[in-house]
PDB file of N, CA and C in Angstrom:
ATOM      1  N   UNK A   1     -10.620   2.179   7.727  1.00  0.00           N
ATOM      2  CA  UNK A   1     -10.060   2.782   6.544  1.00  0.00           C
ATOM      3  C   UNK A   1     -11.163   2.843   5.481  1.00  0.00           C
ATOM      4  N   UNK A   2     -11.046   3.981   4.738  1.00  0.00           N
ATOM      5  CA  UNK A   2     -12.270   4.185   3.452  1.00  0.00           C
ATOM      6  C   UNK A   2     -11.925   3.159   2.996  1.00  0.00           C
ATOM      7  N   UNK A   3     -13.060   2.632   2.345  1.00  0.00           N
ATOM      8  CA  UNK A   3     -12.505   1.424   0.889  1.00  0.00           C
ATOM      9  C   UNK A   3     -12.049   2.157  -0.287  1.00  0.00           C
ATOM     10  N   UNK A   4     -12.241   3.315  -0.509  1.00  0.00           N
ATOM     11  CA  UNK A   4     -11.399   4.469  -1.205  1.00  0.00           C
ATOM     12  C   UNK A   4      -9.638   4.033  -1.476  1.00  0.00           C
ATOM     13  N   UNK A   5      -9.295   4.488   0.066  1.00  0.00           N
ATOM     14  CA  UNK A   5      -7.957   4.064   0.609  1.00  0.00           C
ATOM     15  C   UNK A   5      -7.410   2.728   0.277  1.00  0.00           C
ATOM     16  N   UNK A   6      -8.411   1.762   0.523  1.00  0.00           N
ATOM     17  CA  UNK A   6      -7.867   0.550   0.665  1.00  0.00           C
ATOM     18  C   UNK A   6      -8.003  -0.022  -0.942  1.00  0.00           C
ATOM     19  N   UNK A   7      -8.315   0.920  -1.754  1.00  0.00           N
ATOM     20  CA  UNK A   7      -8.257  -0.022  -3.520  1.00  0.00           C
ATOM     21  C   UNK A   7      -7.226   0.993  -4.007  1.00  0.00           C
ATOM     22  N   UNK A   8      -7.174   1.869  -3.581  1.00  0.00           N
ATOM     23  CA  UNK A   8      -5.811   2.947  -3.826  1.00  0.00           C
ATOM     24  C   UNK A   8      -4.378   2.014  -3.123  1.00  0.00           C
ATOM     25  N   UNK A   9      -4.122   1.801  -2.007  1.00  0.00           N
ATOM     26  CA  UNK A   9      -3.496   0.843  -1.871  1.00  0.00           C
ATOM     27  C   UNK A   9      -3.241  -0.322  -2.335  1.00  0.00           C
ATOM     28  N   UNK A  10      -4.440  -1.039  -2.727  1.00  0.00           N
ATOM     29  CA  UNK A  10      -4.129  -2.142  -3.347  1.00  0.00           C
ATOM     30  C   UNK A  10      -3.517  -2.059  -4.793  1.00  0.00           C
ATOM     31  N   UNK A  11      -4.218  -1.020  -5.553  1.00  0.00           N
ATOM     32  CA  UNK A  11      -3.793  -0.895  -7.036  1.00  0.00           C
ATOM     33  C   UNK A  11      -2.466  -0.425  -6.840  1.00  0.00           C
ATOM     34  N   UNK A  12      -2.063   0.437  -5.589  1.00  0.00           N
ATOM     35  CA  UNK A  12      -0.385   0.784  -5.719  1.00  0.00           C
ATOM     36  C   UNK A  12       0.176  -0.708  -5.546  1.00  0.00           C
ATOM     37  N   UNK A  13      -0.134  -1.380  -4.847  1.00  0.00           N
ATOM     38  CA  UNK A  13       0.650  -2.686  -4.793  1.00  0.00           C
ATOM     39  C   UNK A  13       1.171  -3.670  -5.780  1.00  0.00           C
ATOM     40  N   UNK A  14      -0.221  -2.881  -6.451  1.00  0.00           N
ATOM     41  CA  UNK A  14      -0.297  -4.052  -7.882  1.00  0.00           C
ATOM     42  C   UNK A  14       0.701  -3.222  -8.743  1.00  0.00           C
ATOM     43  N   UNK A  15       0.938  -1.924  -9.112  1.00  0.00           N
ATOM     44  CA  UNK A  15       1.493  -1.253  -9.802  1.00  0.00           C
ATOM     45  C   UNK A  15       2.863  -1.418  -9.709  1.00  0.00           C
ATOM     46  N   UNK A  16       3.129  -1.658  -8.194  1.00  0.00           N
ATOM     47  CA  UNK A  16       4.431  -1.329  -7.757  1.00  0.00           C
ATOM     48  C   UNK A  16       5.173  -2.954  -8.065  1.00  0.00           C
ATOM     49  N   UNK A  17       4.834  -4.149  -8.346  1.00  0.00           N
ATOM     50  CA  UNK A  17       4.749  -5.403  -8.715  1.00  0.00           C
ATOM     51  C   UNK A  17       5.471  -5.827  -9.804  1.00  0.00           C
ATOM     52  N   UNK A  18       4.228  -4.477 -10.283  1.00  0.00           N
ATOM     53  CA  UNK A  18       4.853  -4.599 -11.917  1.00  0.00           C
ATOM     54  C   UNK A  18       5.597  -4.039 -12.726  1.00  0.00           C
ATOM     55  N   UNK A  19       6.691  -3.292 -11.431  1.00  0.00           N
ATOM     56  CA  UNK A  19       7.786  -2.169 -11.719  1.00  0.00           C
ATOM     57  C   UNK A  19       7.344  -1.182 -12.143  1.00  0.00           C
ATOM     58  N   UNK A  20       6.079  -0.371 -11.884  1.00  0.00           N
ATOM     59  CA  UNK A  20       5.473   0.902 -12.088  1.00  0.00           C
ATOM     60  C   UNK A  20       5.333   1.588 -11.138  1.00  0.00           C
ATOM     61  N   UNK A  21       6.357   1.720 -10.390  1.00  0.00           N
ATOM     62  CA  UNK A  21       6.377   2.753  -9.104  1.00  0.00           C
ATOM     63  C   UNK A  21       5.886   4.387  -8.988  1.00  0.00           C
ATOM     64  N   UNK A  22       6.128   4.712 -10.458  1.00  0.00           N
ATOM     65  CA  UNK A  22       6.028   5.842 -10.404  1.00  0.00           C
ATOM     66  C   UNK A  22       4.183   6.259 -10.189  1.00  0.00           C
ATOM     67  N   UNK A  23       3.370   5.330 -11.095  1.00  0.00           N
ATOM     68  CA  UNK A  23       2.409   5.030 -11.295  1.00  0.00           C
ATOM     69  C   UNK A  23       1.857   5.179  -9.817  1.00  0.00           C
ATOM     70  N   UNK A  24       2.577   3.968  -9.073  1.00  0.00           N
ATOM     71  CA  UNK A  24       1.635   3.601  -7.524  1.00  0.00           C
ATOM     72  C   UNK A  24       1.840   4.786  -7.338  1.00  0.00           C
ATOM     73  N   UNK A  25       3.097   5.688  -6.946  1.00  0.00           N
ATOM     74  CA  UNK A  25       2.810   6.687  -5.926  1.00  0.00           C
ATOM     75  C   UNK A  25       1.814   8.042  -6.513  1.00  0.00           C
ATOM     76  N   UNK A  26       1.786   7.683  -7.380  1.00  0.00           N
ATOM     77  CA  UNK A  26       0.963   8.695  -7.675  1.00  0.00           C
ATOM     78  C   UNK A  26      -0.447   8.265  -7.368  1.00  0.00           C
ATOM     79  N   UNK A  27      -0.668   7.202  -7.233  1.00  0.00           N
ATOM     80  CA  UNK A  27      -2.171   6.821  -6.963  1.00  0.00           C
ATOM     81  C   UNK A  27      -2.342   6.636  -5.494  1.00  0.00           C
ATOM     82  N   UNK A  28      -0.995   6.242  -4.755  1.00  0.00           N
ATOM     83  CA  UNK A  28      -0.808   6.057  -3.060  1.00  0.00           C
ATOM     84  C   UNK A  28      -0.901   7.766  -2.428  1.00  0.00           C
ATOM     85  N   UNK A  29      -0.461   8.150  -3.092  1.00  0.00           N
ATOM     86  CA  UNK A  29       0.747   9.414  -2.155  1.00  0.00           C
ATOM     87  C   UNK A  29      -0.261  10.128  -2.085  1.00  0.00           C
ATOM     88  N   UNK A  30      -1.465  10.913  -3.081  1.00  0.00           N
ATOM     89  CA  UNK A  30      -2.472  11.667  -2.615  1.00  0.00           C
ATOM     90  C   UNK A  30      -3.538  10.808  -1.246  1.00  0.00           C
ATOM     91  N   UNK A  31      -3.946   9.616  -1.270  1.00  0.00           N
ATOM     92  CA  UNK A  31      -4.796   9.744  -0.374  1.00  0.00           C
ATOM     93  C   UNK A  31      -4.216   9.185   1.074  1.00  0.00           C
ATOM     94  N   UNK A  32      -2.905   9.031   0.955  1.00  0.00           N
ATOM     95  CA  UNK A  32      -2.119   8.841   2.030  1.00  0.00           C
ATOM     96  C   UNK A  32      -1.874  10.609   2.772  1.00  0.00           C
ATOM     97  N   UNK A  33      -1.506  11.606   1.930  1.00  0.00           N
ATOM     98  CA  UNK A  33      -1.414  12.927   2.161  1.00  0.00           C
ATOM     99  C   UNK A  33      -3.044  13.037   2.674  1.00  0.00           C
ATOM    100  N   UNK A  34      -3.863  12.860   2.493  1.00  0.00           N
ATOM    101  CA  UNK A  34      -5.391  12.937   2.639  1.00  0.00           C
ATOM    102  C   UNK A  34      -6.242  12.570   4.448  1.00  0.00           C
ATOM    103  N   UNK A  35      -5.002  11.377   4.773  1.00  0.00           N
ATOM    104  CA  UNK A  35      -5.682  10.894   5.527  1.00  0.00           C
ATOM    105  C   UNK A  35      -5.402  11.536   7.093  1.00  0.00           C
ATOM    106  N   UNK A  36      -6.694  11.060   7.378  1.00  0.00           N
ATOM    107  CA  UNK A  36      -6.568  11.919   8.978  1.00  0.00           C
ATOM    108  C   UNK A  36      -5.805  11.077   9.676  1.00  0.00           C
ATOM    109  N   UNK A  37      -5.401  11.600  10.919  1.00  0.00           N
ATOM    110  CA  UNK A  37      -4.686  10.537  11.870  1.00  0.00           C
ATOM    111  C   UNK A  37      -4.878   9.118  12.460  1.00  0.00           C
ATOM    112  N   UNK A  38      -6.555   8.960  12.067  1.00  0.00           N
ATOM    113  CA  UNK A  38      -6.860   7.613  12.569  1.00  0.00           C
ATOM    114  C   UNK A  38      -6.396   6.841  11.502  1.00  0.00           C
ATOM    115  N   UNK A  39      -6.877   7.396  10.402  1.00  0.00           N
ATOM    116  CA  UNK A  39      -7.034   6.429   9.184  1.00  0.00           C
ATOM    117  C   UNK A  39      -5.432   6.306   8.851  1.00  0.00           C
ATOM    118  N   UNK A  40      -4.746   7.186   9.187  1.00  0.00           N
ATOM    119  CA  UNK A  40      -2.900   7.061   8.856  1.00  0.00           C
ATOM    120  C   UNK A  40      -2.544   5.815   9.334  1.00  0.00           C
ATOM    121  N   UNK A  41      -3.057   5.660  11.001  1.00  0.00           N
ATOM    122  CA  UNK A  41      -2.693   4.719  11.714  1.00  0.00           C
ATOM    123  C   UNK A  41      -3.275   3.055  10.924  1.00  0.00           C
ATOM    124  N   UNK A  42      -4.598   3.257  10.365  1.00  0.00           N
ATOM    125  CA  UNK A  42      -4.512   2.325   9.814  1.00  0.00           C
ATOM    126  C   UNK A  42      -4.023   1.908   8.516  1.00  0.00           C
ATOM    127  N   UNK A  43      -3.729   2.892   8.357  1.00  0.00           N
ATOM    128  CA  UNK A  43      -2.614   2.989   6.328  1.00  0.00           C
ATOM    129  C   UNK A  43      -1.469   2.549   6.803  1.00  0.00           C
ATOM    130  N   UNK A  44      -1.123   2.787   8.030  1.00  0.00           N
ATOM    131  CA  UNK A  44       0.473   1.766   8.630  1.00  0.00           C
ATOM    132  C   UNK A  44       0.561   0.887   8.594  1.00  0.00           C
ATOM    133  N   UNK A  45      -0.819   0.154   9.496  1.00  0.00           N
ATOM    134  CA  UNK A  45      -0.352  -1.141   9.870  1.00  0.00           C
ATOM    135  C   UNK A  45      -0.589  -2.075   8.848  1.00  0.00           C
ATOM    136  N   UNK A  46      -1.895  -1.289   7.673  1.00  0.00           N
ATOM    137  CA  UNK A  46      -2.441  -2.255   6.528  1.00  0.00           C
ATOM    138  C   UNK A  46      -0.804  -2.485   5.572  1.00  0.00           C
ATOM    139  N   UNK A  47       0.174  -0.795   5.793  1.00  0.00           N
ATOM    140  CA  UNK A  47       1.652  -1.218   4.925  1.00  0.00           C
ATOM    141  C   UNK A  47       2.003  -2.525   5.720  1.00  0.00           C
ATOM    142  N   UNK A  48       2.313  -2.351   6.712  1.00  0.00           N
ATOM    143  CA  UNK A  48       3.409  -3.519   7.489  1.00  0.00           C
ATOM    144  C   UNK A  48       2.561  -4.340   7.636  1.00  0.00           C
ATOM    145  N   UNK A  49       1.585  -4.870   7.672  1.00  0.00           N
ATOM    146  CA  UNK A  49       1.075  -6.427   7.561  1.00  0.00           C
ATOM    147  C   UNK A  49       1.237  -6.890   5.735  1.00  0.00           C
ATOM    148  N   UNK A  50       0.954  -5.790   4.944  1.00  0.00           N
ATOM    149  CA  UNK A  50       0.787  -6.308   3.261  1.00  0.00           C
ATOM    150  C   UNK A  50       1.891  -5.868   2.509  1.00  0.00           C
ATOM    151  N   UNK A  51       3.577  -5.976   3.345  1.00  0.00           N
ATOM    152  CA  UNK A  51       4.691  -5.827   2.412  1.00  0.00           C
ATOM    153  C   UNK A  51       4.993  -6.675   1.289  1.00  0.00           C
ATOM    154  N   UNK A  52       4.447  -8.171   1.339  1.00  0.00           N
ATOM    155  CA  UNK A  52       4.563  -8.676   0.790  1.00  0.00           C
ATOM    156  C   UNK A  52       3.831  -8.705  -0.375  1.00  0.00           C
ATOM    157  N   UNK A  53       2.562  -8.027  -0.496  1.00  0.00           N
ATOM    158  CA  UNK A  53       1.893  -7.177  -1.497  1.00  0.00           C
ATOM    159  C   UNK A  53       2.883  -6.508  -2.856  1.00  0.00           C
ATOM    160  N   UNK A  54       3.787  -5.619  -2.386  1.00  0.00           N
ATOM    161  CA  UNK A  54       4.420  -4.637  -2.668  1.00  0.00           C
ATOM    162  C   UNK A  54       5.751  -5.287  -3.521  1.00  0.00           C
ATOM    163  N   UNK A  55       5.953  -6.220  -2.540  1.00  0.00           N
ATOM    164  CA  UNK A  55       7.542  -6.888  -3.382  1.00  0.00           C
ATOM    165  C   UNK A  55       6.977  -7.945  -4.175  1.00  0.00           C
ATOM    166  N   UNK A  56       6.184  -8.820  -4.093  1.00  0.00           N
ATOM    167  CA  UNK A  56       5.867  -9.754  -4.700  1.00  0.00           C
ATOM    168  C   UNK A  56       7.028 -11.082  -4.311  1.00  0.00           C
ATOM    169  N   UNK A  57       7.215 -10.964  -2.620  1.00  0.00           N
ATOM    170  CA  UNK A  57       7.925 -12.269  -2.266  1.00  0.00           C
ATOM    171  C   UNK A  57       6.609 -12.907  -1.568  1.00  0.00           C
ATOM    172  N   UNK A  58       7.444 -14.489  -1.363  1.00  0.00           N
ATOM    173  CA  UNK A  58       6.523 -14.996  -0.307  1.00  0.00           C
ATOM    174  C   UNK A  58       6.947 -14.520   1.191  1.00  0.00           C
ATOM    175  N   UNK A  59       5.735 -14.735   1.573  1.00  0.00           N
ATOM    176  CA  UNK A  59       5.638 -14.230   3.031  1.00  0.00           C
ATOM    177  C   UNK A  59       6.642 -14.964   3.806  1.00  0.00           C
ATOM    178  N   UNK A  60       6.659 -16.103   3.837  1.00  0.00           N
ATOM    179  CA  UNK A  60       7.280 -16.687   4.649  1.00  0.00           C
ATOM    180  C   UNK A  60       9.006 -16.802   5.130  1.00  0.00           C
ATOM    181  N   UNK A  61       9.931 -16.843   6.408  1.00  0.00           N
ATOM    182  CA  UNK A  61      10.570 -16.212   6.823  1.00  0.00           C
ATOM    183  C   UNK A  61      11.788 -17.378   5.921  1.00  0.00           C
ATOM    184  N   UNK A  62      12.708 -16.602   5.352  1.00  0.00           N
ATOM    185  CA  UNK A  62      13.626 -17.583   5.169  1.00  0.00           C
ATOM    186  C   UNK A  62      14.721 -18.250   6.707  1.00  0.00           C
ATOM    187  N   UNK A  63      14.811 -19.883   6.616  1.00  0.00           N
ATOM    188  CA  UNK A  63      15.403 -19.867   8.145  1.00  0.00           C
ATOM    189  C   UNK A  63      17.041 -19.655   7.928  1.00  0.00           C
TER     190      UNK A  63
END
């Protein structure tokens, strides 16, 4: 993944944290629209490993 991608992601995470959703997607949604198919694949898995990014829970599983 560009490091482009991956501080665009991160700052949406941070945005989206801080109840500025509108903000992230506007900073997510173009270079997500941008990316080629490899790099999509890795804009997936970087979402589903760093949800917890996004909500601001802990990771860990409630039992």
């Amino acid at each position: 993944m560009r490091l482009s991608t991956l501080r665009a992601l991160k700052r949406a995470a941070e945005l989206t944290r801080q109840n500025r959703l509108t903000e992230a997607v506007l900073i997510a949604e173009p270079v997500i629209l941008a990316a080629d198919s490899y790099e999509g694949d890795e804009i997936l898995r970087w979402l589903a490993d760093h949800v917890t990014d996004f909500t601001g829970e802990n990771s860990k599983e409630i039992p």
